[in-house]
C-alpha atoms as a PDB file:
ATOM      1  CA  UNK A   1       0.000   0.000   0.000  1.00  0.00           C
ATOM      2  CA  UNK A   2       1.502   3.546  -1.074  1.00  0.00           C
ATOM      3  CA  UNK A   3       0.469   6.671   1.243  1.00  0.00           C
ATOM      4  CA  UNK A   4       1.517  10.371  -0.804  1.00  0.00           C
ATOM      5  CA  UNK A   5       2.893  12.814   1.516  1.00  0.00           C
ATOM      6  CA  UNK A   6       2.574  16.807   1.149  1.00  0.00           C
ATOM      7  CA  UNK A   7       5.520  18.794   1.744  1.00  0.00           C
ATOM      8  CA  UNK A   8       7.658  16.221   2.050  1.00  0.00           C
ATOM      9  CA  UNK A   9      10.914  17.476   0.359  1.00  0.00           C
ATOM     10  CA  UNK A  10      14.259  16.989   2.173  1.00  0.00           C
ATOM     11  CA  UNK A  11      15.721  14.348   3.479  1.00  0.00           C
ATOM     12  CA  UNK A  12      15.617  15.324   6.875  1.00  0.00           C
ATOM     13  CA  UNK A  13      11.248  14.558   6.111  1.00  0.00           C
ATOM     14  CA  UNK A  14      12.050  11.130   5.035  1.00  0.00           C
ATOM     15  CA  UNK A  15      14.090  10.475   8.901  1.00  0.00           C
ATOM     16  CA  UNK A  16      11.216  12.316  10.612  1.00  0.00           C
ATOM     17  CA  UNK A  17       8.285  10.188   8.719  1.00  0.00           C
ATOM     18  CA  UNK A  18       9.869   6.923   9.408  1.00  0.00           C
ATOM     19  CA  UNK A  19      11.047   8.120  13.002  1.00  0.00           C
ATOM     20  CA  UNK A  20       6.736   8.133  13.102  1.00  0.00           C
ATOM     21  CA  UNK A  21       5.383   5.280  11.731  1.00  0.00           C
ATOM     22  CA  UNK A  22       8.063   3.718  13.647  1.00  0.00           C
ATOM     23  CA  UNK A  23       6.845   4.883  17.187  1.00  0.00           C
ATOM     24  CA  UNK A  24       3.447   4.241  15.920  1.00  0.00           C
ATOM     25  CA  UNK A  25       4.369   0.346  14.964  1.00  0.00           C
ATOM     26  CA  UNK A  26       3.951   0.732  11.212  1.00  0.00           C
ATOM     27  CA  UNK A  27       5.621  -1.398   9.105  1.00  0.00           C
ATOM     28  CA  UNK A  28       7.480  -0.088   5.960  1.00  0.00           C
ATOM     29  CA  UNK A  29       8.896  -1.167   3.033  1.00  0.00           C
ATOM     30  CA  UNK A  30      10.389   2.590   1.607  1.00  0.00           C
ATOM     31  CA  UNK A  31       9.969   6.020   2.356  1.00  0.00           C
ATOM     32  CA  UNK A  32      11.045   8.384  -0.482  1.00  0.00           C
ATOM     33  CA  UNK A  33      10.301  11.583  -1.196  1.00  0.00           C
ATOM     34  CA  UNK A  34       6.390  12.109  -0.903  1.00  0.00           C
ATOM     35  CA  UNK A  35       5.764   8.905  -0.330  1.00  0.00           C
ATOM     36  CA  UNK A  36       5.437   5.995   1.780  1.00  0.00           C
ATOM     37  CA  UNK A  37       5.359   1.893   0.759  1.00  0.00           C
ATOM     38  CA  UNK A  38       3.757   0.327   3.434  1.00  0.00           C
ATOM     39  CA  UNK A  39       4.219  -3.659   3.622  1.00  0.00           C
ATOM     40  CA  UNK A  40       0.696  -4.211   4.852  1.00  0.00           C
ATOM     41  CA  UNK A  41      -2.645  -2.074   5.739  1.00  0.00           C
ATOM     42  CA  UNK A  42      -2.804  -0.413   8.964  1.00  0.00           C
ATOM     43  CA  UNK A  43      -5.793  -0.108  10.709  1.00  0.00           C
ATOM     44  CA  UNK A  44      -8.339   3.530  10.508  1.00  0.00           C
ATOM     45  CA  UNK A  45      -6.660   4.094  13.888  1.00  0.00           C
ATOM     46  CA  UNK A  46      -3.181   3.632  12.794  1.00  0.00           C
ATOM     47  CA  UNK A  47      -4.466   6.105   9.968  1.00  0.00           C
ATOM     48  CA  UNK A  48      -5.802   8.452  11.789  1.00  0.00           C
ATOM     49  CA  UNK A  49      -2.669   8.431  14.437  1.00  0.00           C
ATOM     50  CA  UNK A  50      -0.227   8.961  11.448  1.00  0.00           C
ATOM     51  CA  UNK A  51      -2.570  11.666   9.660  1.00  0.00           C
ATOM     52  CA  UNK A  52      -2.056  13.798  13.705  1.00  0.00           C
ATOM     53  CA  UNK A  53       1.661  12.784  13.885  1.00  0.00           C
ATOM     54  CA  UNK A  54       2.225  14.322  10.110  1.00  0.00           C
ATOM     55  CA  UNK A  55       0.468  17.527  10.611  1.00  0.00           C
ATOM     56  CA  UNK A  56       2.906  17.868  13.984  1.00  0.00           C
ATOM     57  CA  UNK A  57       5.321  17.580  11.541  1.00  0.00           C
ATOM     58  CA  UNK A  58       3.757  20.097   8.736  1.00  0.00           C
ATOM     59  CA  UNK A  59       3.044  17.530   6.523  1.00  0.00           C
ATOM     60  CA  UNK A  60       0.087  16.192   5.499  1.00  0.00           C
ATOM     61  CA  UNK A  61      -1.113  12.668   3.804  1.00  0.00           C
ATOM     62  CA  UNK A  62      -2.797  12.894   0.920  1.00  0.00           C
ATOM     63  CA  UNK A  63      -5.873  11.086  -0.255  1.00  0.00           C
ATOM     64  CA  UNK A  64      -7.541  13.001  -3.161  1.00  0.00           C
ATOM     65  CA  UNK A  65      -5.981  11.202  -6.649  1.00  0.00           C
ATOM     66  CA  UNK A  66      -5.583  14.638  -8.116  1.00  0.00           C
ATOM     67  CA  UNK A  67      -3.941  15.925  -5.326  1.00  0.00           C
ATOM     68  CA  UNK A  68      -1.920  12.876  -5.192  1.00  0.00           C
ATOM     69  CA  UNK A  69      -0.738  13.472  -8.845  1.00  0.00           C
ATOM     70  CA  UNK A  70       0.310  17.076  -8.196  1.00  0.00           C
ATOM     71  CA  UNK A  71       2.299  16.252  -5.451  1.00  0.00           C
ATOM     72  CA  UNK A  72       4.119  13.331  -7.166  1.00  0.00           C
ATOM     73  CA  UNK A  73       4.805  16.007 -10.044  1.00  0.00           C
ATOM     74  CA  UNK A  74       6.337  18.606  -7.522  1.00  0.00           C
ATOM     75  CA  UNK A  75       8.120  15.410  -6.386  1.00  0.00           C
ATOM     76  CA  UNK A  76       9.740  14.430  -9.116  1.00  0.00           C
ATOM     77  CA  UNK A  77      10.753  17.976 -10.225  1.00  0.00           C
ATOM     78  CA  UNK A  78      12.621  18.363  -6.632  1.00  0.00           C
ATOM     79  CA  UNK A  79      14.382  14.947  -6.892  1.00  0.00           C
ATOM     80  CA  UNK A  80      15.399  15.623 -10.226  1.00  0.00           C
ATOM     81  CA  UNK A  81      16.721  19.540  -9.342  1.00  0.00           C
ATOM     82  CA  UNK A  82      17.921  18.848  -5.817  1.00  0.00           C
ATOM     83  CA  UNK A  83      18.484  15.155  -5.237  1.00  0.00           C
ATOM     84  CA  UNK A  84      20.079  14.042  -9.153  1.00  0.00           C
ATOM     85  CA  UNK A  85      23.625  14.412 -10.462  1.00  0.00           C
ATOM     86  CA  UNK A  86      22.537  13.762 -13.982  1.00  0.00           C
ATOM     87  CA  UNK A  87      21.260  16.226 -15.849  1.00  0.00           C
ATOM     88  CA  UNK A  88      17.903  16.352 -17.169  1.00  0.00           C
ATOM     89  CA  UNK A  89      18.282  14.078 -21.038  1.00  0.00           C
ATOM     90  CA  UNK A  90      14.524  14.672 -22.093  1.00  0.00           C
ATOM     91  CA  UNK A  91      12.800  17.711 -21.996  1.00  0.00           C
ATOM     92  CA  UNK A  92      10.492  18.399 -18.895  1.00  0.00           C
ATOM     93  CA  UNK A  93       7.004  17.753 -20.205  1.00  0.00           C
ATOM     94  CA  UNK A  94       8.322  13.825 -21.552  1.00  0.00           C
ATOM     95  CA  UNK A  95       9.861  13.381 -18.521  1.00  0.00           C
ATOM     96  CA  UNK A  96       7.073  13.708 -16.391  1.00  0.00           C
ATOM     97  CA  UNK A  97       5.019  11.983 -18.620  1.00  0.00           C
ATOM     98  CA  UNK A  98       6.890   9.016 -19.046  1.00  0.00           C
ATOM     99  CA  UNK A  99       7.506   8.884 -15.329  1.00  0.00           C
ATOM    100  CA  UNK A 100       3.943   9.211 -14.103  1.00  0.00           C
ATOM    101  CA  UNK A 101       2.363   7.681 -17.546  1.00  0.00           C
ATOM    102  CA  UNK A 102      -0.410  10.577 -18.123  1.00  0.00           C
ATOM    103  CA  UNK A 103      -0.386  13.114 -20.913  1.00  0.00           C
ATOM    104  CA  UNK A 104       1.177  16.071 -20.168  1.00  0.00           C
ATOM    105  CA  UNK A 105      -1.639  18.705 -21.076  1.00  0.00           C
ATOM    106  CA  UNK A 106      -3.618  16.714 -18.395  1.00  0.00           C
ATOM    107  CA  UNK A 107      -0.858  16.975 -15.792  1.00  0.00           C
ATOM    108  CA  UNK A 108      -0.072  20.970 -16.991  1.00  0.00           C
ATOM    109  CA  UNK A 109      -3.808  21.702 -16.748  1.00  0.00           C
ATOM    110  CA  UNK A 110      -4.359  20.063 -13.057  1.00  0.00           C
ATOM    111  CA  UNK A 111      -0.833  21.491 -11.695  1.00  0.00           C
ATOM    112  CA  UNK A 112      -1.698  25.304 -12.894  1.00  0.00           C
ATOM    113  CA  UNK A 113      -5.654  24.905 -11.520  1.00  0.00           C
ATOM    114  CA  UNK A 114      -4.224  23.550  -8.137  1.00  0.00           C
ATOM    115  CA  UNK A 115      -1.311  24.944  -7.616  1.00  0.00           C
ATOM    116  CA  UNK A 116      -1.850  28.900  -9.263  1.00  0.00           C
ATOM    117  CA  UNK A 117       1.038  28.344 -10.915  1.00  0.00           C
ATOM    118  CA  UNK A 118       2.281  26.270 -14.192  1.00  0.00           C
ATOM    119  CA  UNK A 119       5.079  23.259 -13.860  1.00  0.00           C
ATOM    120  CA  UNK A 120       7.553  25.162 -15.690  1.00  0.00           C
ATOM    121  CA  UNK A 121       7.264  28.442 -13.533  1.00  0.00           C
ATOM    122  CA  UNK A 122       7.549  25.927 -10.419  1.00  0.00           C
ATOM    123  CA  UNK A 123      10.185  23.992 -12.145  1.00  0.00           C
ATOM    124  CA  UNK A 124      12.365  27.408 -13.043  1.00  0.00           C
ATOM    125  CA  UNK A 125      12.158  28.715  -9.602  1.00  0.00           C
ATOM    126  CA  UNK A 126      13.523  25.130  -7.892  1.00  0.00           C
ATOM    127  CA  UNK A 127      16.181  25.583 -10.846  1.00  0.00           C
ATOM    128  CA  UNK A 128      16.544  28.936  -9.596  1.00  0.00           C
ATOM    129  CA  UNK A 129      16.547  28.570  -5.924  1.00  0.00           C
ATOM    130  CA  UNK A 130      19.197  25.707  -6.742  1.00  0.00           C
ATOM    131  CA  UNK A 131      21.057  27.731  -8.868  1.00  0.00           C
ATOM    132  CA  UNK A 132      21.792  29.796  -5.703  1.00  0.00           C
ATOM    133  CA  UNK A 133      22.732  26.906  -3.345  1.00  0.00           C
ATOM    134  CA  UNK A 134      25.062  25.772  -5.723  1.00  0.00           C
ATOM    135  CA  UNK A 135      26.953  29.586  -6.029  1.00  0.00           C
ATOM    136  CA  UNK A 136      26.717  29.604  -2.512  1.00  0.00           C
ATOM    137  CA  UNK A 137      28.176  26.511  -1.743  1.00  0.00           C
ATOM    138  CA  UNK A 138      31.606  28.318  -4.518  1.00  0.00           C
ATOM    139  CA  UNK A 139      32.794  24.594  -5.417  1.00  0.00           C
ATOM    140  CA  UNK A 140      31.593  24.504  -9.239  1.00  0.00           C
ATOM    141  CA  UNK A 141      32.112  27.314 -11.594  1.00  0.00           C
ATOM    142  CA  UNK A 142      28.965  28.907 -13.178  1.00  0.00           C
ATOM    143  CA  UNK A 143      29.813  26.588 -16.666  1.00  0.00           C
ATOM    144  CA  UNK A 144      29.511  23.642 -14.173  1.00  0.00           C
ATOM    145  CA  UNK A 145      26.589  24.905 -12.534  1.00  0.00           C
ATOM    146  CA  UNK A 146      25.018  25.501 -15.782  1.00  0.00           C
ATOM    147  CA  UNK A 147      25.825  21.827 -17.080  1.00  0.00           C
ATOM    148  CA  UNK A 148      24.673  20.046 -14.243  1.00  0.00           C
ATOM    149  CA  UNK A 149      21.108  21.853 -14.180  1.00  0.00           C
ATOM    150  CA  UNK A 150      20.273  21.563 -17.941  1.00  0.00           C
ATOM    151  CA  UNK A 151      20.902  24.994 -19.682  1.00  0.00           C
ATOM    152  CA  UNK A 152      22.079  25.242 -22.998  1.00  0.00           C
ATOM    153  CA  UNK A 153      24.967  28.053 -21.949  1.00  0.00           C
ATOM    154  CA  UNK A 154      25.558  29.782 -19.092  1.00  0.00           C
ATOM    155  CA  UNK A 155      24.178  33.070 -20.538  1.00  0.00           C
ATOM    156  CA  UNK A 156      20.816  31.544 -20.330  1.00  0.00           C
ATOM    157  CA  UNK A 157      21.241  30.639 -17.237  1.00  0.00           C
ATOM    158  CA  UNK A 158      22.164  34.318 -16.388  1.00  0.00           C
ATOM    159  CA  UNK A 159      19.433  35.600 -18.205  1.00  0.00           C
ATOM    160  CA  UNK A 160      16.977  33.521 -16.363  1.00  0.00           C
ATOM    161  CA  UNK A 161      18.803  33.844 -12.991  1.00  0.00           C
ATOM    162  CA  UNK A 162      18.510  38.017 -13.447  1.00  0.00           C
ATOM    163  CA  UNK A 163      14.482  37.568 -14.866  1.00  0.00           C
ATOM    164  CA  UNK A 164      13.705  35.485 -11.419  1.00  0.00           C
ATOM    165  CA  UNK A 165      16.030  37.286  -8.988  1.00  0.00           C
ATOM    166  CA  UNK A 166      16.742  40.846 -10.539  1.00  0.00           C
ATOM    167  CA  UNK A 167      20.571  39.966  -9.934  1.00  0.00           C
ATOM    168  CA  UNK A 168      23.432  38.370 -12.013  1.00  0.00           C
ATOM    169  CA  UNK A 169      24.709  35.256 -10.665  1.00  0.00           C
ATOM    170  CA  UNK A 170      27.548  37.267  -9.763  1.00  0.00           C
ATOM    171  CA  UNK A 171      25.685  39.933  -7.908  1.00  0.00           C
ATOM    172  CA  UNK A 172      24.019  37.412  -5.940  1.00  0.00           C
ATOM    173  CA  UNK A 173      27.499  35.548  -4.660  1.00  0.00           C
ATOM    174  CA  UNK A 174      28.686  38.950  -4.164  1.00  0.00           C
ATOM    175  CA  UNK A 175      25.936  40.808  -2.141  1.00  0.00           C
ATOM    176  CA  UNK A 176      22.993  38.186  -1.498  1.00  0.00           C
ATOM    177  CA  UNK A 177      25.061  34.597  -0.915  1.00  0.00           C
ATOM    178  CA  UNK A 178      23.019  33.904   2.147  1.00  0.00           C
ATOM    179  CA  UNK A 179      19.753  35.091   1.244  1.00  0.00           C
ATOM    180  CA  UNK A 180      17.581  31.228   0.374  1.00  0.00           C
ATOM    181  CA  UNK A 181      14.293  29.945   0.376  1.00  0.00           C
ATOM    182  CA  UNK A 182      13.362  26.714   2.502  1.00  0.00           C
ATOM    183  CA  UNK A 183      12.838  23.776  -0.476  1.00  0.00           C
ATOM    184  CA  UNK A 184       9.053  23.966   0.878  1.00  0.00           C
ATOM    185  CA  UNK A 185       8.461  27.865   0.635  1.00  0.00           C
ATOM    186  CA  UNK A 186      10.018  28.212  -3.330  1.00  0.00           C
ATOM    187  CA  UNK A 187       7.188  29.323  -5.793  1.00  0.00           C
ATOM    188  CA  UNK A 188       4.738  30.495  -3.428  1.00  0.00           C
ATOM    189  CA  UNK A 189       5.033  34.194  -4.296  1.00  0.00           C
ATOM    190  CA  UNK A 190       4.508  33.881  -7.925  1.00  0.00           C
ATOM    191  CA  UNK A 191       0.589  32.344  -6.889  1.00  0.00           C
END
């Protein structure tokens, strides 16, 4: 049995989730990003104990297939920014179709009405918000840094960095290095 998680989208969520369902006496087979593989069915009151211990945690189970979808699209778009040393082979909207097997005007249409925002505006500002953890961090150049997140030079990337931000990469290192969004809080100003 699968259970979809909202908001969960570090690492530090997975340790905290099965830290849970392990005081609870849950049984698991995987907890990944957004999601849970249960090895059996736990009871309405097991449910119902896990649904409290999430929202302790700010996180929420999810139970509505649409919602379900949405979140397994933010999903993959974090594992793939923040969580994947390749780079990105296929472009966005094949990706996400192949992974999740829907069309992608379906997925584009339910992300935008749910979320206020489309999948490529959400999946530029991870980029983004990446981007900066990356110049902060000063071990790869900005060629690197472009590479390893998929833009075809690094003047796009600078073009798109200074259209999101109002900075050049460079400005940013310079003046803003320590000024980053929490994974869970990227996006929501462009709603």
């Amino acid at each position: 049995m699968k259970l979809y998680i909202k908001n969960m989208v570090t690492r530090r969520c997975i340790i905290v989730v099965k830290d849970a369902l392990e005081k609870l006496g849950i049984q698991y087979n995987e907890v990944i990003l957004g999601e849970i593989d249960l090895t059996g069915h736990p009871s309405e009151a097991q449910l119902t104990q896990l649904r409290s211990a999430l929202l302790s945690l700010d996180l929420a189970l999810l139970e509505d297939k649409k919602t379900i979808l949405v979140q397994q699209i933010k999903t993959l778009i974090i594992k793939l920014i923040y969580h994947s040393d390749e780079p990105l082979i296929k472009n966005l909207s094949v990706y996400l179709s192949n992974q999740l097997h829907y069309d992608y005007t379906y997925m584009a249409n339910l992300f935008s009405s749910v979320q206020g925002i489309t999948i490529e505006k959400f999946y530029i500002c991870h980029k983004i918000e990446r981007v900066k953890e990356l110049l902060m961090y000063d071990e790869l150049s900005l060629t690197d840094i472009a590479f390893n997140l998929h833009y075809s030079s690094v003047a796009h990337l600078s073009a798109q960095f200074k259209k999101v931000t109002g900075l050049t990469p460079t400005h940013f290192k310079q003046n803003m290095g320590n000024k980053r969004e929490v994974v869970e809080n990227v996006c929501r100003d462009l709603k």
